[in-house]
Protein backbone atom coordinates (compact mmCIF):
# COMPACT_ATOMS: atom_id res chain seq x y z
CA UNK A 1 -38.70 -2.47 156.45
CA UNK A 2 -38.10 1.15 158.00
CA UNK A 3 -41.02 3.29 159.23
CA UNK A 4 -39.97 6.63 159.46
CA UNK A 5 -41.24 9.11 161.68
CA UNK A 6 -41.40 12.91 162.11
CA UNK A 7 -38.18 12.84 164.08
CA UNK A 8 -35.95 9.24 164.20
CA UNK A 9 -37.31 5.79 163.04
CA UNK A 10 -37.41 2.29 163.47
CA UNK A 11 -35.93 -0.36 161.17
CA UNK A 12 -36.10 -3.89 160.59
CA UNK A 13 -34.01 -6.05 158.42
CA UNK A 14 -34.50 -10.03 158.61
CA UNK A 15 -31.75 -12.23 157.66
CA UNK A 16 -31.38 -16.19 158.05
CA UNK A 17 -34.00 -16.26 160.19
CA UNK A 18 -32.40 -13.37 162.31
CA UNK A 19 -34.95 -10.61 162.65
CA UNK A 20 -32.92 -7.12 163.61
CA UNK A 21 -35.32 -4.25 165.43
CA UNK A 22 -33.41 -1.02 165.26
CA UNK A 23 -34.82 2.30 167.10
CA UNK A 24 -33.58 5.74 167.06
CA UNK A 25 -34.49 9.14 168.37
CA UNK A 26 -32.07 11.98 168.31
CA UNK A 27 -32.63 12.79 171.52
CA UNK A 28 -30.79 10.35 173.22
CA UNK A 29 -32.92 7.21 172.06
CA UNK A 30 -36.05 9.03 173.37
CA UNK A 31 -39.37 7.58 172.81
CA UNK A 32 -42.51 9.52 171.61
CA UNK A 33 -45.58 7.59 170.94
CA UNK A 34 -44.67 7.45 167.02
CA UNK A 35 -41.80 5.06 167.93
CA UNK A 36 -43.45 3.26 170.35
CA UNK A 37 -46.40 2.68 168.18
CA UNK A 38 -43.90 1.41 165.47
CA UNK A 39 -41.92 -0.85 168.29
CA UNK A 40 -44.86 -2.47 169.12
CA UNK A 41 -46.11 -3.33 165.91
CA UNK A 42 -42.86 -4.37 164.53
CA UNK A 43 -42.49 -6.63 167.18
CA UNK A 44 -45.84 -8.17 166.93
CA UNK A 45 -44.90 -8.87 163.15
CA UNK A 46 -41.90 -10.18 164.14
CA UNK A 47 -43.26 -12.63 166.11
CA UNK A 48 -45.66 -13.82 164.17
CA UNK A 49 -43.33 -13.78 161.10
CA UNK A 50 -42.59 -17.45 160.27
CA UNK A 51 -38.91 -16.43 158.83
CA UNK A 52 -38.02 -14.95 162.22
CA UNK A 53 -36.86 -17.31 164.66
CA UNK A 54 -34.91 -15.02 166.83
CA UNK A 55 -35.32 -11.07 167.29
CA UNK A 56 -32.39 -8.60 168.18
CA UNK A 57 -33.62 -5.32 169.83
CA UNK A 58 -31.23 -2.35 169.41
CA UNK A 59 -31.08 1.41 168.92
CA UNK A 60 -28.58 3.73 166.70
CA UNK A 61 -25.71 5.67 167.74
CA UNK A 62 -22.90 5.54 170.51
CA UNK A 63 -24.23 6.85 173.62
CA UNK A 64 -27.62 6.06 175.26
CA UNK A 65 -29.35 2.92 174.62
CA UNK A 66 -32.81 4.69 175.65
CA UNK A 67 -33.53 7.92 177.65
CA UNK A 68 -37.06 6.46 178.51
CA UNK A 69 -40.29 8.67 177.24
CA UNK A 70 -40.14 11.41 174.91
CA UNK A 71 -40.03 15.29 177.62
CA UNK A 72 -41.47 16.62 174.69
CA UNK A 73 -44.53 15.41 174.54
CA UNK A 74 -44.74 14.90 177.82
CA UNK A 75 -44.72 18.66 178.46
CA UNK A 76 -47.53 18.71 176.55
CA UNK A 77 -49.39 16.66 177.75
CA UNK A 78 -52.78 17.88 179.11
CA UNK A 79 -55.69 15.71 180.03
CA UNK A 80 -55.80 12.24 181.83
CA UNK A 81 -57.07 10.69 178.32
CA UNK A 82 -53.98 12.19 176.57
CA UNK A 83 -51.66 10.94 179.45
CA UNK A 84 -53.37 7.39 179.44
CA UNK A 85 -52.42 7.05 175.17
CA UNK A 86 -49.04 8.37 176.04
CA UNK A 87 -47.82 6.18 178.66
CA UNK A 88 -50.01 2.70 177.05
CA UNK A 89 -47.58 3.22 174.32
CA UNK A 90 -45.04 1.83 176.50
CA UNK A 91 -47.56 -1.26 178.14
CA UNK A 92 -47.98 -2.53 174.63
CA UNK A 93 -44.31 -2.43 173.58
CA UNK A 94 -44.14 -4.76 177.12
CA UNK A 95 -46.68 -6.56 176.14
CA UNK A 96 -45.52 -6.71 172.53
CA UNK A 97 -42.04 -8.61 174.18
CA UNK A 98 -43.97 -10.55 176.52
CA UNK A 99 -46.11 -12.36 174.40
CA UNK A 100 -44.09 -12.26 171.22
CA UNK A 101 -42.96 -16.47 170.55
CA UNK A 102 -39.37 -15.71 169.66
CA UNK A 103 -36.93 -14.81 171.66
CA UNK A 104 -35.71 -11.64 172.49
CA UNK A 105 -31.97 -10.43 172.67
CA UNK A 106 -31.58 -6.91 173.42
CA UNK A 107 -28.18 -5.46 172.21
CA UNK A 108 -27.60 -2.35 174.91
CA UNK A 109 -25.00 -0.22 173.85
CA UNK A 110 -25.21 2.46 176.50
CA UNK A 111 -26.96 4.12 179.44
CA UNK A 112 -30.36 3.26 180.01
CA UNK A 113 -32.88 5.59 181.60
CA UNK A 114 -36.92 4.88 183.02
CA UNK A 115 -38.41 2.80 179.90
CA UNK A 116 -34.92 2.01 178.40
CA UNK A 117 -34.69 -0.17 181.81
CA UNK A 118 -37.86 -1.10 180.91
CA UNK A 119 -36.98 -2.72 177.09
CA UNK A 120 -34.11 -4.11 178.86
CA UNK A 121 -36.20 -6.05 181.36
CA UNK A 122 -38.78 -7.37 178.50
CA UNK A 123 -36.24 -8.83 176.73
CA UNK A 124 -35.67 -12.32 176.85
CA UNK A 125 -31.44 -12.17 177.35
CA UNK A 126 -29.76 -8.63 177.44
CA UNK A 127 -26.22 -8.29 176.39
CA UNK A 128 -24.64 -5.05 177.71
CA UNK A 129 -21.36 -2.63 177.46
CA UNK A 130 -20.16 -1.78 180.38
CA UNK A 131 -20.46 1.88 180.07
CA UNK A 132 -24.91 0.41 180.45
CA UNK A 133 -25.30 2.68 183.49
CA UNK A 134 -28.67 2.47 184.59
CA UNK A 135 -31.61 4.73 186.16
CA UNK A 136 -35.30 5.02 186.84
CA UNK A 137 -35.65 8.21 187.27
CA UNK A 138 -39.58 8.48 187.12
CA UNK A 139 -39.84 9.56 190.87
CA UNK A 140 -37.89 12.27 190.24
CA UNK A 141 -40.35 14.06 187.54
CA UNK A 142 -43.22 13.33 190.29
CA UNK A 143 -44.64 9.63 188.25
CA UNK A 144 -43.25 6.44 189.38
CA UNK A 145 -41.96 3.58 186.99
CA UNK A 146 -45.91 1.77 186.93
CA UNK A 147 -45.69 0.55 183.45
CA UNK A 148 -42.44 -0.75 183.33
CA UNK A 149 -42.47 -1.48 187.01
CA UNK A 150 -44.05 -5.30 186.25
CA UNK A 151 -41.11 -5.74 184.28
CA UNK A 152 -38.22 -4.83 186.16
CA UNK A 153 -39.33 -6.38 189.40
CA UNK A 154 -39.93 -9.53 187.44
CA UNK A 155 -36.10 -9.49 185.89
CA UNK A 156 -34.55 -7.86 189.36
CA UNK A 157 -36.74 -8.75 192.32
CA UNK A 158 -38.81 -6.69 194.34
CA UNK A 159 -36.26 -4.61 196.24
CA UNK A 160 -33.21 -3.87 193.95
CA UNK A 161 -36.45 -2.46 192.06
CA UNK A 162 -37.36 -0.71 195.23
CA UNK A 163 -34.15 0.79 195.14
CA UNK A 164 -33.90 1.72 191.81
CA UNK A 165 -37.13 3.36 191.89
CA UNK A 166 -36.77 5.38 195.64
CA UNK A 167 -33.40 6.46 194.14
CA UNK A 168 -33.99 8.10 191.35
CA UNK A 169 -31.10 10.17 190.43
CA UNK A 170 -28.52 7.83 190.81
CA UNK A 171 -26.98 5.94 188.68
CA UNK A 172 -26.76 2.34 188.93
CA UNK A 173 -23.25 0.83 187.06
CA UNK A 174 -23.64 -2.28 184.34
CA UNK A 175 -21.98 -4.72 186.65
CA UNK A 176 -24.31 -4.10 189.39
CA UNK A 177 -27.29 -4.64 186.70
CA UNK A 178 -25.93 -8.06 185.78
CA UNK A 179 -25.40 -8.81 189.51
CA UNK A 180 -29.07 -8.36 189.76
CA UNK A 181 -30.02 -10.00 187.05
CA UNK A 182 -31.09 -7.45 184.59
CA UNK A 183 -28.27 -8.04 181.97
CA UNK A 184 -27.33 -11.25 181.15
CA UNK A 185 -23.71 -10.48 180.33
CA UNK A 186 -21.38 -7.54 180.42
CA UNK A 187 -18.65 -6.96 177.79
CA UNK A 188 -15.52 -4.64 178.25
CA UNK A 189 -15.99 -3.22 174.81
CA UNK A 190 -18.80 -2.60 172.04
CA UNK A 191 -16.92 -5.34 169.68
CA UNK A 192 -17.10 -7.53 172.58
CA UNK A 193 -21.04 -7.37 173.24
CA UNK A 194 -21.31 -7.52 169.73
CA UNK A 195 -19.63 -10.97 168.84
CA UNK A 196 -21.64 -11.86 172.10
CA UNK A 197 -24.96 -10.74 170.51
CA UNK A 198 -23.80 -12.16 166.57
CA UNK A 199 -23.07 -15.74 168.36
CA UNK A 200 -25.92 -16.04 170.68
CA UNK A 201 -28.16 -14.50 167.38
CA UNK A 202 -26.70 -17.18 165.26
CA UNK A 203 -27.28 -20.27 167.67
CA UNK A 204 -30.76 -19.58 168.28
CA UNK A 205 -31.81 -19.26 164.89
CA UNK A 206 -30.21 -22.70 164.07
CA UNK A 207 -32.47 -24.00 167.82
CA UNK A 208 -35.99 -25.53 167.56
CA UNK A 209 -38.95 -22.71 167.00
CA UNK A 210 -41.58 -25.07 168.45
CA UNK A 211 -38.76 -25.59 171.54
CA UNK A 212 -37.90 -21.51 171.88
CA UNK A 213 -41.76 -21.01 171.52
CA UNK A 214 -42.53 -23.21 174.29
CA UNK A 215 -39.67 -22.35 176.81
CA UNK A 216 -40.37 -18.32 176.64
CA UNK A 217 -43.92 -19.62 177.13
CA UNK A 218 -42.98 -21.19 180.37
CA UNK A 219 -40.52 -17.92 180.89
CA UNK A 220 -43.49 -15.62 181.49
CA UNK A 221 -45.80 -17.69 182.85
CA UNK A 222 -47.91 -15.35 185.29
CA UNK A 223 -47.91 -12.37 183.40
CA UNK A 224 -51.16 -13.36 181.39
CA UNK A 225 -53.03 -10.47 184.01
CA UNK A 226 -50.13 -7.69 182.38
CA UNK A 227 -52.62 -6.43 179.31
CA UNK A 228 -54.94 -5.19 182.06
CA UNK A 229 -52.53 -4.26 184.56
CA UNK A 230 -49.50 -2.27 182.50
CA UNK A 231 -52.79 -0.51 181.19
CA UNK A 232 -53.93 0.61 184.76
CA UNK A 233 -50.64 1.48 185.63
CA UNK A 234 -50.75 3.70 182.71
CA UNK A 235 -53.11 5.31 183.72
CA UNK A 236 -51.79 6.62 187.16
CA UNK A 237 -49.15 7.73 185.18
CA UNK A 238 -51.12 9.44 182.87
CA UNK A 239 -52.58 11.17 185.98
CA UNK A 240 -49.67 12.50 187.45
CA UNK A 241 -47.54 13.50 184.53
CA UNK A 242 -50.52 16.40 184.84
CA UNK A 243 -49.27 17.83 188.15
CA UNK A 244 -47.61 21.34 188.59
CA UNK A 245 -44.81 18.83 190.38
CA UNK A 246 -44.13 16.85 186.91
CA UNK A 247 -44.34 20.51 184.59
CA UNK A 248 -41.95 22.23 186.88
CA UNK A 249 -39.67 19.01 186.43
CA UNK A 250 -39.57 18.58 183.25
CA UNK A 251 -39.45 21.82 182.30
């Protein structure tokens, strides 16, 4: 099933009981609320989808995994309400991962920036390259990482999230990622992360659903609160992406 829209997609092909979610944006992986719309429903599917025992998250293309929102339309954004839609587009894909019963492995090919850190932290096991460099960069466009924020700290620990976030034009290397926790393993070369992603793929859709179901259960226990919260965060994002500061920065 592919749902195309106006500019890149998302795609998802299910095969013995291996359910692959592919996104792509041509602007480095960007994410406009089309594709997050689409993410977020395809993943909800997914999870309900009684052929789908395991879900691999990935995008197209060689270089970034995910260059976090869409500049686009967040140029163009102008009231609160419109920022609020814009940035809950991201809380449900989060949510989406969170409460979806199958696991998820996300397949991350290359740098990750602001949300892409965020998919990354949502899934369930990430298997990196290590050219994964990663980067909230939110501060420095006058927001803050709020949505994904619940996330990351959750994967990472409150202060190598600190110091991702108070950073927020540095880059932060694969390895160090994995030291924190954030990627599960880090492969030399794409092949590499690939067999790593094909074996663990195949192994889990040969494991017990009712077993998987109930361990990611017991995974994210505490988060029940996140439908209310990534939705509040959302909308202090939505209320700053409105500031000359933000314009003049993405501009």
């Amino acid at each position: 099933m592919q749902h195309n829209s106006e500019d890149g997609f998302v795609k998802t092909e299910t095969h013995h009981h291996i359910t692959t979610i592919t996104f792509f944006h041509p602007q480095s992986n960007s994410l406009p609320r089309k594709l997050l719309a689409e993410l977020a429903r395809e993943i909800h599917f997914a999870g309900t989808h009684d052929e789908t025992r395991v879900i691999v998250l990935k995008s197209e293309g060689e270089k970034a995994f995910c260059a976090g929102a869409s500049f686009d339309e967040l140029i163009n954004i102008k009231t609160e309400t419109e920022g609020l839609a814009f940035f809950s587009g991201f809380a449900n894909v989060i949510n989406a991962m969170r409460t979806c019963k199958k696991f998820i492995i996300a397949r991350i090919h290359g740098r990750c920036v602001g949300g892409g850190v965020g998919l990354a932290s949502a899934a369930d096991y990430a298997i990196a390259v290590n050219k994964a460099d990663i980067k909230l960069s939110e501060l420095a466009v006058g927001i803050g990482p709020f949505v994904v924020g619940p996330a990351v700290e959750r994967k990472i620990g409150l202060s190598a999230f600190s110091a991702l976030t108070i950073d927020a034009t540095s880059w932060r290397p694969a390895e160090w990622a994995k030291r924190k926790g954030l990627f599960a393993e880090v492969h030399e070369t794409a092949e590499g992360m690939d067999e790593a992603v094909d074996r663990l793929a195949e192994t889990l859709a040969h494991s017990n659903p009712a077993a998987m179901s109930n361990l990611k259960a017991n995974f994210w226990e505490g988060t029940s609160h996140w439908d209310k919260l990534l939705h509040e965060r959302a909308a202090i994002s939505g209320k700053l992406i409105l500031s000359e500061f933000s314009k003049n920065a993405i501009q």
